[in-house]
PDB file of N, CA and C in Angstrom:
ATOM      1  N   UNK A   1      32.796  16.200  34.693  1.00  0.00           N
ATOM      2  CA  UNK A   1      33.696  16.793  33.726  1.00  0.00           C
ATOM      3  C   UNK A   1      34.944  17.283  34.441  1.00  0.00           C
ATOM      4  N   UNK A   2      36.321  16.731  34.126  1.00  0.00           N
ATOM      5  CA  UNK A   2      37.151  17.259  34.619  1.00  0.00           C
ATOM      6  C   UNK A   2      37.950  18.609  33.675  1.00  0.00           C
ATOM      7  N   UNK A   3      37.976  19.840  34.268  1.00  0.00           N
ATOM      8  CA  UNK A   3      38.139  21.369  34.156  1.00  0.00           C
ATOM      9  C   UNK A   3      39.477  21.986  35.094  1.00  0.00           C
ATOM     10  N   UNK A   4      40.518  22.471  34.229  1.00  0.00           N
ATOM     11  CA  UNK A   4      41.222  23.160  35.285  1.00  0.00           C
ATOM     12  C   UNK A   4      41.071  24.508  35.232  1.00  0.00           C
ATOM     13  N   UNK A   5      39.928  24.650  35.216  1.00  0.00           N
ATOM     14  CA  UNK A   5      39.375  25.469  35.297  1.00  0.00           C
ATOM     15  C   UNK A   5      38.689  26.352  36.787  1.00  0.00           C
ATOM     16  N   UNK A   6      38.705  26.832  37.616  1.00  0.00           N
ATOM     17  CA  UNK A   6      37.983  26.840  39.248  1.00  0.00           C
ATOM     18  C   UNK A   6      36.651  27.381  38.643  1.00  0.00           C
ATOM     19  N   UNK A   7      35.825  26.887  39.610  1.00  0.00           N
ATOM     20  CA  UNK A   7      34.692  26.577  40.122  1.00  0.00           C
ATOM     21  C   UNK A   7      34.172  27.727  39.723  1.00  0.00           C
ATOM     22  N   UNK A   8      34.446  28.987  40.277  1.00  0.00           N
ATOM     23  CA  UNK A   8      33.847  30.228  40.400  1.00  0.00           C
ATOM     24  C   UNK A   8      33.750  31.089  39.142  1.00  0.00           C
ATOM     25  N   UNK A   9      35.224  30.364  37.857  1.00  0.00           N
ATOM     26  CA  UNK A   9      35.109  31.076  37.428  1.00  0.00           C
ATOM     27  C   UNK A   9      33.994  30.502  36.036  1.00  0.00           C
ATOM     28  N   UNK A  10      33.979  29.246  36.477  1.00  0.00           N
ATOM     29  CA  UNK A  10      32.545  28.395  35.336  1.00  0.00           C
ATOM     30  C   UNK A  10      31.512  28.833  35.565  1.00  0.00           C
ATOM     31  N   UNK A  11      31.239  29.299  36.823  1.00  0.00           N
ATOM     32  CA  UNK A  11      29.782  29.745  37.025  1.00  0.00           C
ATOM     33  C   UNK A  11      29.591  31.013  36.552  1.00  0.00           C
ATOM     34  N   UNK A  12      30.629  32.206  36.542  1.00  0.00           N
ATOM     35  CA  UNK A  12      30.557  33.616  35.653  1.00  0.00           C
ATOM     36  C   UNK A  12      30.470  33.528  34.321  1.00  0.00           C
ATOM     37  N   UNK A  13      31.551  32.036  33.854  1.00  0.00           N
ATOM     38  CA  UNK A  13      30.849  32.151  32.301  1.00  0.00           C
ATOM     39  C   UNK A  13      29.331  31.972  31.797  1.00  0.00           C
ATOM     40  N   UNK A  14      29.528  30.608  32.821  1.00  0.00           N
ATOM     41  CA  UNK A  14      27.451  29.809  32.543  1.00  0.00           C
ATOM     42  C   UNK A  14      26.795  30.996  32.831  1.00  0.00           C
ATOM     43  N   UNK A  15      27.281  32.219  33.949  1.00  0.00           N
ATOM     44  CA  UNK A  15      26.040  33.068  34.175  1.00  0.00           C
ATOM     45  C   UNK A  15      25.953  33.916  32.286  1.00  0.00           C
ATOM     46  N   UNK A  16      27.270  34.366  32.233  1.00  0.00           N
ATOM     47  CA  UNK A  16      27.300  35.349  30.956  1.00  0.00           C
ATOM     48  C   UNK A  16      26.692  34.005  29.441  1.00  0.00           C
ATOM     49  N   UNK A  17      27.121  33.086  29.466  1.00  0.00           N
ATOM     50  CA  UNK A  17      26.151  32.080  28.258  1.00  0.00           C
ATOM     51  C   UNK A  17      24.892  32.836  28.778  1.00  0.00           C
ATOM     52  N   UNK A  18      24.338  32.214  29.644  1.00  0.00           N
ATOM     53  CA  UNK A  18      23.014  32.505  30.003  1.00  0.00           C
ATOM     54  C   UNK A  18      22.214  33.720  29.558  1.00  0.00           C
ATOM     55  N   UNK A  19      22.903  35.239  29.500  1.00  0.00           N
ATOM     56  CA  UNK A  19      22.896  36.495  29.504  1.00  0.00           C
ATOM     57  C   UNK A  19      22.916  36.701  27.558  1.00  0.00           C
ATOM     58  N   UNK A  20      23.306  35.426  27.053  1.00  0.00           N
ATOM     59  CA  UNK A  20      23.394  36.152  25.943  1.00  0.00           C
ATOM     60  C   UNK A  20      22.406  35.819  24.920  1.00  0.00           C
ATOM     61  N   UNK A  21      22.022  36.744  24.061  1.00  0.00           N
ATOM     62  CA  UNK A  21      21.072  36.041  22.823  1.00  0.00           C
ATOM     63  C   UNK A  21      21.490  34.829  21.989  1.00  0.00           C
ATOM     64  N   UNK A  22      20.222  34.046  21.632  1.00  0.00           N
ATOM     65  CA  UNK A  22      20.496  32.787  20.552  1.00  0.00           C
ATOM     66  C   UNK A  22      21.614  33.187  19.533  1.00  0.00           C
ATOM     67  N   UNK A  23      21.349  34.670  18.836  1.00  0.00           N
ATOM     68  CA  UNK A  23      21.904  35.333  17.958  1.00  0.00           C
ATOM     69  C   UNK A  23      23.791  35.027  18.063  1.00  0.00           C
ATOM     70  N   UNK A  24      24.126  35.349  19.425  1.00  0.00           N
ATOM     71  CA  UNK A  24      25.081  35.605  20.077  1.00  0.00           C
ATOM     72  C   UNK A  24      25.931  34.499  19.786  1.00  0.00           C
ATOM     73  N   UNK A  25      25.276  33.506  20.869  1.00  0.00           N
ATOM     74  CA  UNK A  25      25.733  32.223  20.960  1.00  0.00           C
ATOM     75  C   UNK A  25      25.564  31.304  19.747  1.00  0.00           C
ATOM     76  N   UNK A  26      25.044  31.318  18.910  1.00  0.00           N
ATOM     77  CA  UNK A  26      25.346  30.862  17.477  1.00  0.00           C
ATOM     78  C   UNK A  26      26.376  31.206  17.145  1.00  0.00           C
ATOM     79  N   UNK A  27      27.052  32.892  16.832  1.00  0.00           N
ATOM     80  CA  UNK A  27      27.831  33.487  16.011  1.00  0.00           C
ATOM     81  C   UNK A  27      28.843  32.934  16.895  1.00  0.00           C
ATOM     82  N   UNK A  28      29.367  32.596  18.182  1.00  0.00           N
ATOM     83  CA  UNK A  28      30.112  32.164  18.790  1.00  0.00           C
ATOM     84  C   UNK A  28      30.421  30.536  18.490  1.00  0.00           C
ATOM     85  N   UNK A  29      29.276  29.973  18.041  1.00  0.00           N
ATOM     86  CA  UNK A  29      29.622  28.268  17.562  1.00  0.00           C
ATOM     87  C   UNK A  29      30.047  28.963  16.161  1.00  0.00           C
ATOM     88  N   UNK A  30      29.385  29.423  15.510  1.00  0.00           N
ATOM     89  CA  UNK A  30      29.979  29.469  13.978  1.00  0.00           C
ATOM     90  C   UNK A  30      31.427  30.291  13.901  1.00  0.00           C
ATOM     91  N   UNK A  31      31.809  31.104  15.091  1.00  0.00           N
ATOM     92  CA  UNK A  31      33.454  31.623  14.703  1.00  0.00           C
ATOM     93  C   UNK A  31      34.281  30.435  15.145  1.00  0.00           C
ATOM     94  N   UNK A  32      34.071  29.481  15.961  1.00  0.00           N
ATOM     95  CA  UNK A  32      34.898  28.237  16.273  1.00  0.00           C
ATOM     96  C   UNK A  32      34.720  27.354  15.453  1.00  0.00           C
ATOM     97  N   UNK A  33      33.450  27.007  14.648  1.00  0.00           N
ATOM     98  CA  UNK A  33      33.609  26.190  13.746  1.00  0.00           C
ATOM     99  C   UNK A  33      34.989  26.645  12.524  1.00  0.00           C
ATOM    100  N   UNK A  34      34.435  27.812  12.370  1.00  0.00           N
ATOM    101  CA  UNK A  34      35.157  28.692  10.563  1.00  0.00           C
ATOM    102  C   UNK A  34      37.121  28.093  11.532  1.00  0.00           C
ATOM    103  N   UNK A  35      37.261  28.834  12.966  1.00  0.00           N
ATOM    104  CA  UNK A  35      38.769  28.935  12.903  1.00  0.00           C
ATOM    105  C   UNK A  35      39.020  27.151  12.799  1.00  0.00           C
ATOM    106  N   UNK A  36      38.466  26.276  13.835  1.00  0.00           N
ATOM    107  CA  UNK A  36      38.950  25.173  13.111  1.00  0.00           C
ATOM    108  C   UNK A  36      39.176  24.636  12.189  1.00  0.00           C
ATOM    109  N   UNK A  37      37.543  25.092  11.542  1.00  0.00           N
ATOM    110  CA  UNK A  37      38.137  24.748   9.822  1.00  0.00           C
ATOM    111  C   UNK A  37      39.891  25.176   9.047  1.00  0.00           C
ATOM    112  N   UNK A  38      39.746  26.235   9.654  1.00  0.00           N
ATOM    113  CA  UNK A  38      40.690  26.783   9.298  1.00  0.00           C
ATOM    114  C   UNK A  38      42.305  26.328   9.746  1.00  0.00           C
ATOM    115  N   UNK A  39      42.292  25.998  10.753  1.00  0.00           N
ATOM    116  CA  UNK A  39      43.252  25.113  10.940  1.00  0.00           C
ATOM    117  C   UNK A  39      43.356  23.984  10.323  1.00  0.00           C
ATOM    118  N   UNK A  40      42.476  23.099  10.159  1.00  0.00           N
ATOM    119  CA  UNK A  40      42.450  22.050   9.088  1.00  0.00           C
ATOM    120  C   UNK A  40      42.801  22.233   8.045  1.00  0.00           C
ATOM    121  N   UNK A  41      42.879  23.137   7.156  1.00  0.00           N
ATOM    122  CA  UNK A  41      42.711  23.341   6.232  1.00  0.00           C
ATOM    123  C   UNK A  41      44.716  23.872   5.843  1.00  0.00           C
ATOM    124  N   UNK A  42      45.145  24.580   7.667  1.00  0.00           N
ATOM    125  CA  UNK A  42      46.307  24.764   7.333  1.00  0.00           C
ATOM    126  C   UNK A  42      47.403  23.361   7.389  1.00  0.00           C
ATOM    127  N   UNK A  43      46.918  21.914   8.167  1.00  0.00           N
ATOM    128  CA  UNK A  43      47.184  21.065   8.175  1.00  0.00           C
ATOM    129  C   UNK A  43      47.478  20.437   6.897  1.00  0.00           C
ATOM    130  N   UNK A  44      46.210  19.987   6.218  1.00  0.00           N
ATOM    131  CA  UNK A  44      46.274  20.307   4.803  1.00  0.00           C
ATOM    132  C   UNK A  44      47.081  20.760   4.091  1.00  0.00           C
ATOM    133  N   UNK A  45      47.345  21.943   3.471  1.00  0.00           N
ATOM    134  CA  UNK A  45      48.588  22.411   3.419  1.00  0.00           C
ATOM    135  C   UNK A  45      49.770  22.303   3.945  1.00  0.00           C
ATOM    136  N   UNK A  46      50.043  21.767   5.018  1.00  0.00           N
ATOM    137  CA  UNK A  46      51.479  21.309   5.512  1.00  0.00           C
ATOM    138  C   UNK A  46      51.493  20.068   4.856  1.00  0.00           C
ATOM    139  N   UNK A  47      50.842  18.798   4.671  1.00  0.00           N
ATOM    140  CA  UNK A  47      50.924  17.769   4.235  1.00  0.00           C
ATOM    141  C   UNK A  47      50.666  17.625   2.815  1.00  0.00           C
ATOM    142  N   UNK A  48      50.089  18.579   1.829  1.00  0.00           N
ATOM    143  CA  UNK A  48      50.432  18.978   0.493  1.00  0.00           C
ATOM    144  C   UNK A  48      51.003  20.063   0.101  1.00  0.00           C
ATOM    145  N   UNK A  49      51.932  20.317   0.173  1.00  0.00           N
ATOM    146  CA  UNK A  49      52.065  22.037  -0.343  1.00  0.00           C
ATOM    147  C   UNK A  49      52.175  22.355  -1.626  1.00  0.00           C
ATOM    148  N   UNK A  50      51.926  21.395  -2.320  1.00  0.00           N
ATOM    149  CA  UNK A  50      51.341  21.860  -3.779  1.00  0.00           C
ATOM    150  C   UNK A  50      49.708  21.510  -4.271  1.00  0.00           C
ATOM    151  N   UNK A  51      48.780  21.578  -3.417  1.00  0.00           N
ATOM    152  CA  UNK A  51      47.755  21.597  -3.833  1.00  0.00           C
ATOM    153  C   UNK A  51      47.054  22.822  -3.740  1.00  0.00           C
ATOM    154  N   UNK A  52      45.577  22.753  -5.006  1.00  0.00           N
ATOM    155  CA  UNK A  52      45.397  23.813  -4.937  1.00  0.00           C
ATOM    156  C   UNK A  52      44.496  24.219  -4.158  1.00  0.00           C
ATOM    157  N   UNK A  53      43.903  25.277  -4.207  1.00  0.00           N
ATOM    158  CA  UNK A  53      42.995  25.797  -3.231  1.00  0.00           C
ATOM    159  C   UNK A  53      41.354  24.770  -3.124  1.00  0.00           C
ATOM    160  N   UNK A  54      41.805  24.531  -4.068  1.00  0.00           N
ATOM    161  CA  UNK A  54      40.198  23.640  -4.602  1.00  0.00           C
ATOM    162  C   UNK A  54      40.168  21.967  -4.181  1.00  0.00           C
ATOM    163  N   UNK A  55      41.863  21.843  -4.143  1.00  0.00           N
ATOM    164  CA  UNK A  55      41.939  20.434  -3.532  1.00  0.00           C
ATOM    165  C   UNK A  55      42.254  20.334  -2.297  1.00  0.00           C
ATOM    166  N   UNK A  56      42.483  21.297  -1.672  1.00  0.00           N
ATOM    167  CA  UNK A  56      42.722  21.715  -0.280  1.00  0.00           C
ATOM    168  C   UNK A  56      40.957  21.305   0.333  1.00  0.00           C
ATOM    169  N   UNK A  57      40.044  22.300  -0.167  1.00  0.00           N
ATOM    170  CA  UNK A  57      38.432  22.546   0.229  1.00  0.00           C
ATOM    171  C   UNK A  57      38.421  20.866  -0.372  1.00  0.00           C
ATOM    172  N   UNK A  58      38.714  20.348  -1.064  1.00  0.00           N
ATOM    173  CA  UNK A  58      38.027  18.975  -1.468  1.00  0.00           C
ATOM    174  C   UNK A  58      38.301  17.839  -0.257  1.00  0.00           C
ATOM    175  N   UNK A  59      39.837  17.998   0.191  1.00  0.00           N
ATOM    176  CA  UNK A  59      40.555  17.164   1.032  1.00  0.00           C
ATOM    177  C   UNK A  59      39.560  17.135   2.085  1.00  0.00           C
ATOM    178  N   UNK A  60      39.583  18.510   2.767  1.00  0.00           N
ATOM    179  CA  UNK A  60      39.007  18.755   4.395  1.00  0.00           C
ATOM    180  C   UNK A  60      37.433  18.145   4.202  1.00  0.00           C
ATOM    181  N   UNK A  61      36.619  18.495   2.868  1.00  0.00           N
ATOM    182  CA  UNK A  61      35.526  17.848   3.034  1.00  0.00           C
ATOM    183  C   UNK A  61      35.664  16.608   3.139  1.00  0.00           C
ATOM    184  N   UNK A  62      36.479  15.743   2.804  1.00  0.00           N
ATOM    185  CA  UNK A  62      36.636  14.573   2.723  1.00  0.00           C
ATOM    186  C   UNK A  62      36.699  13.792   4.538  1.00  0.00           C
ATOM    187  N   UNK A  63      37.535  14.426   4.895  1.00  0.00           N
ATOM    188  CA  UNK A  63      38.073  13.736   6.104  1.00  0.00           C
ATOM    189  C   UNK A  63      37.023  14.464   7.024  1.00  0.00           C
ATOM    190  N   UNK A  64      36.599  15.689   6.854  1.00  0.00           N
ATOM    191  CA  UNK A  64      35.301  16.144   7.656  1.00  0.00           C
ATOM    192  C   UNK A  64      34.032  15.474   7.845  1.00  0.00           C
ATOM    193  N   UNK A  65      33.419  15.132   6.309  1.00  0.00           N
ATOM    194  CA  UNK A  65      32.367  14.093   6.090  1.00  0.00           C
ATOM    195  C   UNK A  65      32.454  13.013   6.436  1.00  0.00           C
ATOM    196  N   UNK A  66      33.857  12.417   5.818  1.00  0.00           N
ATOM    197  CA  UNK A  66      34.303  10.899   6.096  1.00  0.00           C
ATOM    198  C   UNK A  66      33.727  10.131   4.444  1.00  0.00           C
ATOM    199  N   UNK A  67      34.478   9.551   3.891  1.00  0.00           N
ATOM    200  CA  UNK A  67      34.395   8.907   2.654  1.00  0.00           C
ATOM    201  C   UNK A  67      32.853   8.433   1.954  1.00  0.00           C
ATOM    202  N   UNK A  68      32.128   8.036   3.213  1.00  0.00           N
ATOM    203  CA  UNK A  68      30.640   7.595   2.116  1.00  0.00           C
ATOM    204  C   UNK A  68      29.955   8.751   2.445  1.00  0.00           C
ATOM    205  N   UNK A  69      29.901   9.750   3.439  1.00  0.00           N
ATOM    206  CA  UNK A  69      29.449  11.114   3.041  1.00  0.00           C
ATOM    207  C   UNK A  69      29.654  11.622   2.175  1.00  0.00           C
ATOM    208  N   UNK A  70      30.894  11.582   2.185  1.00  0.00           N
ATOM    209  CA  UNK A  70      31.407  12.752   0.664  1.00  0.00           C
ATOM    210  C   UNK A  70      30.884  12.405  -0.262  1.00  0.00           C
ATOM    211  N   UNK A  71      31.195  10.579  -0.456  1.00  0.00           N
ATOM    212  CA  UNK A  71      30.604  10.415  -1.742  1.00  0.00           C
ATOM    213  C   UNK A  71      28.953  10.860  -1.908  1.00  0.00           C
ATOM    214  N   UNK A  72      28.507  10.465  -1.347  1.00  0.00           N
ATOM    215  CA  UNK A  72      26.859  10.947  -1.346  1.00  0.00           C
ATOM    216  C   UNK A  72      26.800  12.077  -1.630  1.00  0.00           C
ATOM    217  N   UNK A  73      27.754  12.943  -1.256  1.00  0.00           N
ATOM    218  CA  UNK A  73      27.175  14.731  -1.262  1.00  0.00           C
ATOM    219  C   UNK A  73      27.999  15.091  -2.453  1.00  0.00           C
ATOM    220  N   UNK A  74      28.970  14.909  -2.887  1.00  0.00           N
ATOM    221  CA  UNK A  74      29.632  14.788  -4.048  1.00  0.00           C
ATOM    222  C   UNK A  74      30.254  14.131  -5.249  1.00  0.00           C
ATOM    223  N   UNK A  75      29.736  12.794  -5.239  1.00  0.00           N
ATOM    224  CA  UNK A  75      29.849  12.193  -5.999  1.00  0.00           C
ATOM    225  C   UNK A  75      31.067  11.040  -6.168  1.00  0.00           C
ATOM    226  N   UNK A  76      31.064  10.195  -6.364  1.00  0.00           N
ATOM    227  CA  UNK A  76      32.249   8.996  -5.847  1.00  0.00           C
ATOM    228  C   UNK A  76      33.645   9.855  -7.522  1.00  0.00           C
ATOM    229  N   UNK A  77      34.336   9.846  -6.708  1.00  0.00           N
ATOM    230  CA  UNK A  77      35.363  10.633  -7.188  1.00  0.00           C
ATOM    231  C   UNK A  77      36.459   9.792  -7.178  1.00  0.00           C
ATOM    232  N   UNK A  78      37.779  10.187  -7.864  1.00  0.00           N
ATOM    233  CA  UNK A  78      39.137   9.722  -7.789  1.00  0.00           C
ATOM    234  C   UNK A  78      40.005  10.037  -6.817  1.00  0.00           C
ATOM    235  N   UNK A  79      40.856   9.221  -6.422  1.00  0.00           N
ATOM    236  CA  UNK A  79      41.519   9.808  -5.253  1.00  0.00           C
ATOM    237  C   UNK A  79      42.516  10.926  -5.827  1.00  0.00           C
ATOM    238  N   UNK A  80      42.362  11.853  -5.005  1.00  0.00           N
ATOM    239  CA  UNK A  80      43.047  13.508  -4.934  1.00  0.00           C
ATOM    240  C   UNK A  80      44.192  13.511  -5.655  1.00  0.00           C
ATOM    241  N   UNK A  81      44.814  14.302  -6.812  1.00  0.00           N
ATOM    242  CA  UNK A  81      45.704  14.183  -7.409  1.00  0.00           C
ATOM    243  C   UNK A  81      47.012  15.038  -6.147  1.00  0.00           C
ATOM    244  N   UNK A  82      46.164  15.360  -5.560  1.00  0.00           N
ATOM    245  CA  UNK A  82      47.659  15.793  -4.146  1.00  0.00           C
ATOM    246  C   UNK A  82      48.543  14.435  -3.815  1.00  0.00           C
ATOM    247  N   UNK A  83      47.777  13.425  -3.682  1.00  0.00           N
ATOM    248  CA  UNK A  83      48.741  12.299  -3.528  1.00  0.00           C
ATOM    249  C   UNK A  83      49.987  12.426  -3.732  1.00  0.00           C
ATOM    250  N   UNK A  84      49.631  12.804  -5.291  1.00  0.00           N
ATOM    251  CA  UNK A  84      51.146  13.369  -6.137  1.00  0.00           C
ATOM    252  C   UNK A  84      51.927  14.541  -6.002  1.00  0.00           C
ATOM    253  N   UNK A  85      51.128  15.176  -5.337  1.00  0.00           N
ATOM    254  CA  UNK A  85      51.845  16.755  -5.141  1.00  0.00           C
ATOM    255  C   UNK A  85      52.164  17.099  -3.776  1.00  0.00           C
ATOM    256  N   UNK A  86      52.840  15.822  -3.129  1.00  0.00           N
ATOM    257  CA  UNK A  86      52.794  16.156  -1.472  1.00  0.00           C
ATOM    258  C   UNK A  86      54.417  16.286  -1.723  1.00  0.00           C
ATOM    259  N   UNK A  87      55.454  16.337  -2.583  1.00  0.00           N
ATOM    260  CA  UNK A  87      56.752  16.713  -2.327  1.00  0.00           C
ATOM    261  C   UNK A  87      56.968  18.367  -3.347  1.00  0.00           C
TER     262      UNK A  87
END
């Protein structure tokens, strides 16, 4: 793995991972999941800025899942009326 990171200071993190509860280190994958989402989601919004909040959450599932996920988990749908609302 290339890291520009030094040596010494990977091994203080791996020691502190190591040091911490499952509890811990979950809530640490799930706050990086939520902020990415969240960036996505502000992407989203730069490339529609008239959609709504609901087609925003529809979009990101879309490109998150990927098209025959979505459809499976939500149902084969029309394409996003944002199309229209990206000026």
């Amino acid at each position: 793995m290339i890291s520009d990171t030094p040596q010494e200071v990977l091994e203080i993190q791996y020691k502190l991972y190591r040091k911490m509860s499952p509890a811990k280190k979950f809530k640490i994958v799930c706050d990086a999941y939520d902020f990415g989402q969240s960036l996505a989601k502000a992407g989203i919004r730069m490339r529609f800025p008239k959609a709504t909040e609901k087609e925003v959450k529809q979009i990101w599932a879309k490109e998150h899942l990927g098209e025959e996920l979505y459809n499976q988990v939500y149902g084969k749908t029309n394409e996003h009326t944002t199309t229209n609302r990206s000026s």
